[in-house]
PDB file of N, CA and C in Angstrom:
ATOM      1  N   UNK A   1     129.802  75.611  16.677  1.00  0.00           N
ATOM      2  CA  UNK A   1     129.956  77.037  16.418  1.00  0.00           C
ATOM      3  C   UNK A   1     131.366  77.358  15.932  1.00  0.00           C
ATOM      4  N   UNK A   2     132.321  76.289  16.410  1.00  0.00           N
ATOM      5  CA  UNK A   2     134.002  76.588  15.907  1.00  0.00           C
ATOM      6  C   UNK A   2     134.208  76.554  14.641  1.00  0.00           C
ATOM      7  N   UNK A   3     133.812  75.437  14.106  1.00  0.00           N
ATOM      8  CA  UNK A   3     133.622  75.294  12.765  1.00  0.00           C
ATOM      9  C   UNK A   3     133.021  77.001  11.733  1.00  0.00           C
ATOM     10  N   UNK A   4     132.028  77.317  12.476  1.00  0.00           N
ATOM     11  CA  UNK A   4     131.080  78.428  11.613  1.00  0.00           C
ATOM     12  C   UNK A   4     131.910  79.610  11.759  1.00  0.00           C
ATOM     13  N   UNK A   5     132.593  79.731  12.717  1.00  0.00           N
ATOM     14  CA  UNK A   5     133.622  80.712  13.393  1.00  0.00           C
ATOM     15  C   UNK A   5     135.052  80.931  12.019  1.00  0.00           C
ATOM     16  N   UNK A   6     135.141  79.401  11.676  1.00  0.00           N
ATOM     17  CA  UNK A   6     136.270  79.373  11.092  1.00  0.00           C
ATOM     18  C   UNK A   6     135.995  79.475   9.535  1.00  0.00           C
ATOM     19  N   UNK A   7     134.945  79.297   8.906  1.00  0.00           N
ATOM     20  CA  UNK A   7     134.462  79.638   7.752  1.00  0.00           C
ATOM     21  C   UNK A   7     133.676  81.008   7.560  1.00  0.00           C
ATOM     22  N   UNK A   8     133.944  81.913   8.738  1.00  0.00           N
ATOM     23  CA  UNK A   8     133.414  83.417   7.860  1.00  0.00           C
ATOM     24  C   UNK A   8     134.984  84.251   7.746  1.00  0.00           C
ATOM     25  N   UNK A   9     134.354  85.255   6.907  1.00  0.00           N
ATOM     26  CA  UNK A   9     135.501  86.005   6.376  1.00  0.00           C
ATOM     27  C   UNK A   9     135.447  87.343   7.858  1.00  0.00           C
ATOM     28  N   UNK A  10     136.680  87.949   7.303  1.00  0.00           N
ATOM     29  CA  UNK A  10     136.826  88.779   8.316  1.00  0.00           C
ATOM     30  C   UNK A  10     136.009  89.871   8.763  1.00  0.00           C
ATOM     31  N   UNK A  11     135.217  90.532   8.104  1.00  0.00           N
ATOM     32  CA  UNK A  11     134.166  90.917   7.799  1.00  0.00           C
ATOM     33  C   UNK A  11     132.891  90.611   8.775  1.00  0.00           C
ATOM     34  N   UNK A  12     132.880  89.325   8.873  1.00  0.00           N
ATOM     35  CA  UNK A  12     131.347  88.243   9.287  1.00  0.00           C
ATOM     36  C   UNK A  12     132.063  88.562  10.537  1.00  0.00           C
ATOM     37  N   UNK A  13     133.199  88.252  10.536  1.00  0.00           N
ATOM     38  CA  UNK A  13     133.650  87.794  12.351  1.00  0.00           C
ATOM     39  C   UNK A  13     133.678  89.524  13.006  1.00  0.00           C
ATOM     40  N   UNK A  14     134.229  89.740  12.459  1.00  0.00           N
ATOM     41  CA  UNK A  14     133.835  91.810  13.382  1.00  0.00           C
ATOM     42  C   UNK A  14     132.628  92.082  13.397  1.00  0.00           C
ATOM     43  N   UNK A  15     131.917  91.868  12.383  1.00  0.00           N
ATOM     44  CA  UNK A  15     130.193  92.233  13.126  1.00  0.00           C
ATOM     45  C   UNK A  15     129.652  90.936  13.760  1.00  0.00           C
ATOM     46  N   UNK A  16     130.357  90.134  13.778  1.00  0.00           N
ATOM     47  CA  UNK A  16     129.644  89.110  14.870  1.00  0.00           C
ATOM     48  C   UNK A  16     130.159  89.465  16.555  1.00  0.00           C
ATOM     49  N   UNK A  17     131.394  89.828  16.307  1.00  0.00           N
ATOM     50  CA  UNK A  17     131.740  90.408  17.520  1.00  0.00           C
ATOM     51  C   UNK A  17     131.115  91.504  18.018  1.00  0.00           C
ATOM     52  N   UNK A  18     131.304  92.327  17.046  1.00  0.00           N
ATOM     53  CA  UNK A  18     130.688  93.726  17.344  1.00  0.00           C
ATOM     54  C   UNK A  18     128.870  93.835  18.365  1.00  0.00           C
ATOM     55  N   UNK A  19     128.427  92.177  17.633  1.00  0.00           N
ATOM     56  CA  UNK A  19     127.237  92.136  17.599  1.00  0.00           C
ATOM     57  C   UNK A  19     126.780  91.368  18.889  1.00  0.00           C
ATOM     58  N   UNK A  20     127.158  90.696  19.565  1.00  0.00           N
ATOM     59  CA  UNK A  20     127.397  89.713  20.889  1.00  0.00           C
ATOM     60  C   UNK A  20     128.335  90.867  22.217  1.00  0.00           C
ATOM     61  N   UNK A  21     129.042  91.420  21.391  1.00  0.00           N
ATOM     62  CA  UNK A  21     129.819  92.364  22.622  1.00  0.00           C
ATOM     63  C   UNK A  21     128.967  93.146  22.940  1.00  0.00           C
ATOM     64  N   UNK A  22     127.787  93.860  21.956  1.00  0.00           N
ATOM     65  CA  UNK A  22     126.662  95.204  22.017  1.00  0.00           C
ATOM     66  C   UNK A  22     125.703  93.634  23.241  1.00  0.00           C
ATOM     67  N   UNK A  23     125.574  92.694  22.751  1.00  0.00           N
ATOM     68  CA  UNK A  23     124.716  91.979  23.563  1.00  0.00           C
ATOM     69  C   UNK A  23     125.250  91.700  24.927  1.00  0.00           C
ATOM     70  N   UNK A  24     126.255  91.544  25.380  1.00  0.00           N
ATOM     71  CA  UNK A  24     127.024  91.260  26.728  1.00  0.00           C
ATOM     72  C   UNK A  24     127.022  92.540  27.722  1.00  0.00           C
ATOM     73  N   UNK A  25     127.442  93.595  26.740  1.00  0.00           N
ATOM     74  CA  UNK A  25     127.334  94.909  27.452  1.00  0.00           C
ATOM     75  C   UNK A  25     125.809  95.197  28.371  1.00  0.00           C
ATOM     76  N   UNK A  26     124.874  94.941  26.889  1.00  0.00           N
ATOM     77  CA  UNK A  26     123.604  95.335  27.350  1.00  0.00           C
ATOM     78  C   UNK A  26     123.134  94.384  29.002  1.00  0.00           C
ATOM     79  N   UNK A  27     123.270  93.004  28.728  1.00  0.00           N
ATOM     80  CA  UNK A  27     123.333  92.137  29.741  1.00  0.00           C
ATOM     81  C   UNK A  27     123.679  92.369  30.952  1.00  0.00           C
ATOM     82  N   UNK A  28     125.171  92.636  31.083  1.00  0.00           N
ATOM     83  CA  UNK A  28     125.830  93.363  32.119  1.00  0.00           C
ATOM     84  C   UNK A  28     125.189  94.442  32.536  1.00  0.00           C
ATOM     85  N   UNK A  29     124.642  95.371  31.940  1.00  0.00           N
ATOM     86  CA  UNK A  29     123.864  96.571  32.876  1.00  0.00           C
ATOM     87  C   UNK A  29     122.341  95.752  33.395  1.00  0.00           C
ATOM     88  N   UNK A  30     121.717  95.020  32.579  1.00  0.00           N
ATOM     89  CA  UNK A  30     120.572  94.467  32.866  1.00  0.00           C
ATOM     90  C   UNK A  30     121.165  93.464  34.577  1.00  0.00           C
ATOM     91  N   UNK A  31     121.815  93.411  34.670  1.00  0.00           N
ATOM     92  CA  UNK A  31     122.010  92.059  35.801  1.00  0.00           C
ATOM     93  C   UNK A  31     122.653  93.116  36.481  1.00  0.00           C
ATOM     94  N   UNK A  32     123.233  94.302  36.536  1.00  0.00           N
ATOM     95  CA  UNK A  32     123.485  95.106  37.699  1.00  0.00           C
ATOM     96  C   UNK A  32     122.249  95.338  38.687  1.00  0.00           C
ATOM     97  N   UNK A  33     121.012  95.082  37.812  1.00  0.00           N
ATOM     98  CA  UNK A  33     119.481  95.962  38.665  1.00  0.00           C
ATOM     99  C   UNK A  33     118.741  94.658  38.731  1.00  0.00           C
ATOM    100  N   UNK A  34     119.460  93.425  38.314  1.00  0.00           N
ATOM    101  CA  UNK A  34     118.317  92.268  38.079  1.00  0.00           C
ATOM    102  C   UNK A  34     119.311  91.277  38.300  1.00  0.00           C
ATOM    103  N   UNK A  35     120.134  91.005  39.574  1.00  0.00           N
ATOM    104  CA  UNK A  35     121.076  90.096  39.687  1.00  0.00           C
ATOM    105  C   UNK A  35     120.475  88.877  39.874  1.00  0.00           C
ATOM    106  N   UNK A  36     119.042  88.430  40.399  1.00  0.00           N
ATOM    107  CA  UNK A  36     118.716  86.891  40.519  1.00  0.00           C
ATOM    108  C   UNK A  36     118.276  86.445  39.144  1.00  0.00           C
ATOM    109  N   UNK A  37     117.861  87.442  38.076  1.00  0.00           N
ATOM    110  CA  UNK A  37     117.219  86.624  36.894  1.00  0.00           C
ATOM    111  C   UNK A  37     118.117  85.649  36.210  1.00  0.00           C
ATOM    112  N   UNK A  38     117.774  84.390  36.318  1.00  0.00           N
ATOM    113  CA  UNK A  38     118.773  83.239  35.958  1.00  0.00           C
ATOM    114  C   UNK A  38     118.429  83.004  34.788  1.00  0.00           C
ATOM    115  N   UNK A  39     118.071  83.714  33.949  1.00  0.00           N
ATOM    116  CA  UNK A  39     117.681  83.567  32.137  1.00  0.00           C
ATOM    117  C   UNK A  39     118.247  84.577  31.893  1.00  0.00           C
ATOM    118  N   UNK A  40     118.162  86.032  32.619  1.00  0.00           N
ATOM    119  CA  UNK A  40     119.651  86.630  32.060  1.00  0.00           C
ATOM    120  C   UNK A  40     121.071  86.466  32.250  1.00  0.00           C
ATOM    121  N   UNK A  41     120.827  85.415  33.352  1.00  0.00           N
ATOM    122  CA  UNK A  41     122.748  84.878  33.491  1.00  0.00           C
ATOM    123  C   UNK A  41     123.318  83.788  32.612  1.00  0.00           C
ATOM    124  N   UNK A  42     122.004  83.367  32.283  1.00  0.00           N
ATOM    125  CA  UNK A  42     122.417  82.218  31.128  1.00  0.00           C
ATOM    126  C   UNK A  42     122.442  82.833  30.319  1.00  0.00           C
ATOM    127  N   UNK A  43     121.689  83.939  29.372  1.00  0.00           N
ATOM    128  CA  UNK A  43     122.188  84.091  27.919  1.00  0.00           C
ATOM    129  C   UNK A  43     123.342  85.068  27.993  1.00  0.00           C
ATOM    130  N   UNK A  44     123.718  85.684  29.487  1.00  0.00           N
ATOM    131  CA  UNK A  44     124.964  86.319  29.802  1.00  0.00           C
ATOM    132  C   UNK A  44     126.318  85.583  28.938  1.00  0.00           C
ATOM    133  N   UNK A  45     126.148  84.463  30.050  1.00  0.00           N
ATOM    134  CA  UNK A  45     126.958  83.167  29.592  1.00  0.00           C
ATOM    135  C   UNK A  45     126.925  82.638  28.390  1.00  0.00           C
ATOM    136  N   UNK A  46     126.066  82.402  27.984  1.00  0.00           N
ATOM    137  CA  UNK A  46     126.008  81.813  26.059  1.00  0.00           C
ATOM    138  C   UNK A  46     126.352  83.041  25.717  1.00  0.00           C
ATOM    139  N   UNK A  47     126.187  84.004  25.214  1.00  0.00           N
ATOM    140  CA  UNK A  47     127.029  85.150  24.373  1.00  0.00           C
ATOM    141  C   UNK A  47     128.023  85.761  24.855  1.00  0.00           C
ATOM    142  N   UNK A  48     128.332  85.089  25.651  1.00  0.00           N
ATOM    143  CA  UNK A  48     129.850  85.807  26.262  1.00  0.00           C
ATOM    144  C   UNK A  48     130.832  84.454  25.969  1.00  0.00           C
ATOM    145  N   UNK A  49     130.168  83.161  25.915  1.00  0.00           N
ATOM    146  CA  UNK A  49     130.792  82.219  25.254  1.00  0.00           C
ATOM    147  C   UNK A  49     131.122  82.317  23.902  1.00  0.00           C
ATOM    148  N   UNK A  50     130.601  82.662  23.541  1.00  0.00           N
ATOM    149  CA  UNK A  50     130.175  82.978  21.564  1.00  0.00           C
ATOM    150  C   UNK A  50     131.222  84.081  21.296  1.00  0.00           C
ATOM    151  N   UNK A  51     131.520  85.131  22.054  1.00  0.00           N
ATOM    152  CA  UNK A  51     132.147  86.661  21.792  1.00  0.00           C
ATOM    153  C   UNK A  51     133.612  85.906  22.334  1.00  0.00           C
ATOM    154  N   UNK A  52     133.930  85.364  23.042  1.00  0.00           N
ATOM    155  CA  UNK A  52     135.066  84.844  23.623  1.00  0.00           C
ATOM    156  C   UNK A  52     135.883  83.855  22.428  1.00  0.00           C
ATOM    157  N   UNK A  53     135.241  83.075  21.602  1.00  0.00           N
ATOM    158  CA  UNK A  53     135.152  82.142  20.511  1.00  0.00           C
ATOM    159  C   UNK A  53     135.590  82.950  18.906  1.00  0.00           C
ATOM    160  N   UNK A  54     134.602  83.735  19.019  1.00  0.00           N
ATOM    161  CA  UNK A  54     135.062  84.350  17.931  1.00  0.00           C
ATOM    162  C   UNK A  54     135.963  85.537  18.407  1.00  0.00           C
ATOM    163  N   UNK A  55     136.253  86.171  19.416  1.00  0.00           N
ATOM    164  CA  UNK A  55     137.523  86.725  19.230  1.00  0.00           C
ATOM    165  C   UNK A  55     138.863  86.106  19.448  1.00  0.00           C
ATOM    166  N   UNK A  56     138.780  84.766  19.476  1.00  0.00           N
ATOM    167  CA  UNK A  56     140.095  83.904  19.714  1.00  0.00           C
ATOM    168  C   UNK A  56     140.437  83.244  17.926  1.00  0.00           C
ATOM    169  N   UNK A  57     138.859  83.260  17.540  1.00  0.00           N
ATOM    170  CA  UNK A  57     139.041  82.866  15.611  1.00  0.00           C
ATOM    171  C   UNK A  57     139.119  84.026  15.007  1.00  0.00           C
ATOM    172  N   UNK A  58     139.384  84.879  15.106  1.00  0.00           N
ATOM    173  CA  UNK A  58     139.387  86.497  14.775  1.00  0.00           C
ATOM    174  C   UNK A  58     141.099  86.757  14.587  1.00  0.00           C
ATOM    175  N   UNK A  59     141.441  86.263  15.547  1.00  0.00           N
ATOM    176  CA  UNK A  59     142.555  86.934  16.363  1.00  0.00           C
ATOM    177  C   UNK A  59     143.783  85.774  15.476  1.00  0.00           C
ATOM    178  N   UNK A  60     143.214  84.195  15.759  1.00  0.00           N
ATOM    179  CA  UNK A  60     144.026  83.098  15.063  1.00  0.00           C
ATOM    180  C   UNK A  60     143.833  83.419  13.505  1.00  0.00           C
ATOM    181  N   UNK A  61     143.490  84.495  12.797  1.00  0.00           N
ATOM    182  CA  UNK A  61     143.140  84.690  11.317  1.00  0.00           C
ATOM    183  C   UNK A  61     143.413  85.714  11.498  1.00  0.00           C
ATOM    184  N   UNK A  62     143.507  86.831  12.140  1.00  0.00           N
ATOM    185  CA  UNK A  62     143.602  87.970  11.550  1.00  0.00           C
ATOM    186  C   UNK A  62     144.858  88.747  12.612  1.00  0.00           C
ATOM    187  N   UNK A  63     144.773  88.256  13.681  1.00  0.00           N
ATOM    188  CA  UNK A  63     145.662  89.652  14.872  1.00  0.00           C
ATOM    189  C   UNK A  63     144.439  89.287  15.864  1.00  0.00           C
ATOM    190  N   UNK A  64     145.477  89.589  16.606  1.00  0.00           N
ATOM    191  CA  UNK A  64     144.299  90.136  17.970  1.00  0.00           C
ATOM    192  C   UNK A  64     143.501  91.575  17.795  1.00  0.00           C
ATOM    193  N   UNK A  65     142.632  91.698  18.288  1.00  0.00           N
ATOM    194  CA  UNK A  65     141.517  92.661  18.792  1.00  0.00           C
ATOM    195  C   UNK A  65     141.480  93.022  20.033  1.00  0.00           C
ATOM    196  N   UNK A  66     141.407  92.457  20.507  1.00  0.00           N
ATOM    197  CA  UNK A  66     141.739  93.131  22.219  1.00  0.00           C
ATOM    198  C   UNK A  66     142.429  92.111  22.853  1.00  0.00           C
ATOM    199  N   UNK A  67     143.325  92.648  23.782  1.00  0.00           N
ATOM    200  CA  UNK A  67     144.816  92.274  24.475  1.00  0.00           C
ATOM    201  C   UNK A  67     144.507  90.945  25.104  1.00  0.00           C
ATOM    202  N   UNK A  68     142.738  90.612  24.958  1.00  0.00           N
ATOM    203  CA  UNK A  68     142.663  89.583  25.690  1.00  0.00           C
ATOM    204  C   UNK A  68     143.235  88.182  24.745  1.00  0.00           C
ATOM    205  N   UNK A  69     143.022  88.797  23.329  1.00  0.00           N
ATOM    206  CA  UNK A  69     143.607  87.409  22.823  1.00  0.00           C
ATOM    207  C   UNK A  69     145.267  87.224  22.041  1.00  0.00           C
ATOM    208  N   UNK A  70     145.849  88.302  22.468  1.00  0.00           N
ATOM    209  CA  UNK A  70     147.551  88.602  22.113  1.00  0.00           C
ATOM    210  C   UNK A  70     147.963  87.262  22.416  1.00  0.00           C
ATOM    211  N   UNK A  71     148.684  87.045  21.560  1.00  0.00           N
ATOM    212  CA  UNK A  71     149.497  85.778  21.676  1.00  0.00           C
ATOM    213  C   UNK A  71     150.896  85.996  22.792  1.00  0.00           C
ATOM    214  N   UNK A  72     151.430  86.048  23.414  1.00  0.00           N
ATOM    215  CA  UNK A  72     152.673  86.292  24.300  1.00  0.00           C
ATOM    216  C   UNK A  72     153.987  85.657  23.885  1.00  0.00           C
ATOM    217  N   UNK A  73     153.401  84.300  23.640  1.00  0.00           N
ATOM    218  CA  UNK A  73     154.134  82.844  23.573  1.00  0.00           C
ATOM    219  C   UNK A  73     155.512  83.049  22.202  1.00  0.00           C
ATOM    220  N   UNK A  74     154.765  83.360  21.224  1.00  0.00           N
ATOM    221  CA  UNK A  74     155.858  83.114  20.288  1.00  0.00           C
ATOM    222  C   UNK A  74     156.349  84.663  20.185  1.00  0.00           C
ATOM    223  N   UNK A  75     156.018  85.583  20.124  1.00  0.00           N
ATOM    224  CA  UNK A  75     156.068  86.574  19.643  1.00  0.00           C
ATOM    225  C   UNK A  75     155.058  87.773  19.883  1.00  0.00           C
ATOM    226  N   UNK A  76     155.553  88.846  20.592  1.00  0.00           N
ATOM    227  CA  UNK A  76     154.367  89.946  21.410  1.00  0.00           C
ATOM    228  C   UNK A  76     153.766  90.737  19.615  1.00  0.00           C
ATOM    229  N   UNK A  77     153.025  89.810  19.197  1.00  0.00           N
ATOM    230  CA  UNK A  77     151.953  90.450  17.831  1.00  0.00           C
ATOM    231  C   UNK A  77     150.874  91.567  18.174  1.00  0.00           C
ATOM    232  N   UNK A  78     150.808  91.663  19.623  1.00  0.00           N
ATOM    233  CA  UNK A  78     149.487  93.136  19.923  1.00  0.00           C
ATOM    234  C   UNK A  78     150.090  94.190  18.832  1.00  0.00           C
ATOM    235  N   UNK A  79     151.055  94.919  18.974  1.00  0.00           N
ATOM    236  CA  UNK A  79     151.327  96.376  18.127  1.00  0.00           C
ATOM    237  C   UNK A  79     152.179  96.188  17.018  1.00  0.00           C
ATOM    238  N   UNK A  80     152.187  94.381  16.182  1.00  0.00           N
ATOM    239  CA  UNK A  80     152.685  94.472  14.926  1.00  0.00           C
ATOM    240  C   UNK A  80     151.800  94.217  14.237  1.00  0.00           C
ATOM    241  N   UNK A  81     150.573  94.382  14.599  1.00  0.00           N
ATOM    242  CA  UNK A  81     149.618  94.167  13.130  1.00  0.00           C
ATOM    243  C   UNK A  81     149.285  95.852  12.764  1.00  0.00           C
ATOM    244  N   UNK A  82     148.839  96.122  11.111  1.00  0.00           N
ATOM    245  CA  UNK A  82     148.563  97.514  11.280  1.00  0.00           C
ATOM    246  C   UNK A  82     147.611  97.832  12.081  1.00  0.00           C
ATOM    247  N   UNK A  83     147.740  99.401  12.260  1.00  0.00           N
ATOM    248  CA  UNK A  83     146.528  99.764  12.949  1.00  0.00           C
ATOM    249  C   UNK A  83     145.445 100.181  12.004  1.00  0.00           C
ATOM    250  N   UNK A  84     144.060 100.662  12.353  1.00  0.00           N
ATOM    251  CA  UNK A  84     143.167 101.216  11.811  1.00  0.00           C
ATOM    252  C   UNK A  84     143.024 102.316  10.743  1.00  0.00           C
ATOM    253  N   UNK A  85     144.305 103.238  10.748  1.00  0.00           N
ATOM    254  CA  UNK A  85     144.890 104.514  10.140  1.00  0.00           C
ATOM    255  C   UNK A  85     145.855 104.137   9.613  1.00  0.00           C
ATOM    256  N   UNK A  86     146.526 102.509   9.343  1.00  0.00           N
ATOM    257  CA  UNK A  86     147.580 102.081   8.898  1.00  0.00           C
ATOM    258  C   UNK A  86     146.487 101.020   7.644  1.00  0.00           C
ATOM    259  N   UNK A  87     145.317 100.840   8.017  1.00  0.00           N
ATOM    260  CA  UNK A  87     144.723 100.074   6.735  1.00  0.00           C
ATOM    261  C   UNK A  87     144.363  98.838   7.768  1.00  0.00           C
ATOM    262  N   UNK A  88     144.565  98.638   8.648  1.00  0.00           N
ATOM    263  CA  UNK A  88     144.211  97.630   9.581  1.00  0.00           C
ATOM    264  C   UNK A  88     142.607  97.701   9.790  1.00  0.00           C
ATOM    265  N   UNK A  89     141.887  96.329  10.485  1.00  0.00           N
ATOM    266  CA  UNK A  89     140.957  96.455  10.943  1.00  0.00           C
ATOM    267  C   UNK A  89     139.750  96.876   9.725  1.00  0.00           C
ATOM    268  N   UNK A  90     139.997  96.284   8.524  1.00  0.00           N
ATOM    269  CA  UNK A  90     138.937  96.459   7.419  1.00  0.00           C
ATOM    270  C   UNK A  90     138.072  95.324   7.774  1.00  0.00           C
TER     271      UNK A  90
END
């Protein structure tokens, strides 16, 4: 999947995110009322693996997206990429 991660454009990778995060969310409310179903904790887990993946290849190509994948190490990059109203986030 790293590989496929690393050959879409920026574009592919925000609605793939967009598209696995709408799936994790949904999950998460489903397992609040259905905590033993162990087929919803697994595909919990596989698309929360997948959304975790591509926002770390998102983030290594483009900026971070959410603070979870800010780099710290070399340089605090969270609030030097543009923002959304700056042309960011196309």
């Amino acid at each position: 999947m790293t590989n496929q991660l690393n050959q879409m454009n920026r574009q592919q990778l925000f609605n793939l995110i967009n598209t696995v995060s709408f799936a994790v969310d949904d999950l998460l409310l489903f397992l609040d009322t259905h905590p033993d179903d162990v087929e919803a904790i697994k595909a919990f887990h596989h698309y929360s693996d997948i959304r975790r993946n591509a926002l770390q290849a998102y983030s290594d190509q483009y900026g971070p997206l959410t603070i979870d994948t800010a780099d710290p190490c070399s340089h605090w990059n969270w609030a030097t990429e543009p923002w959304p109203w700056e042309g960011g986030c196309k």
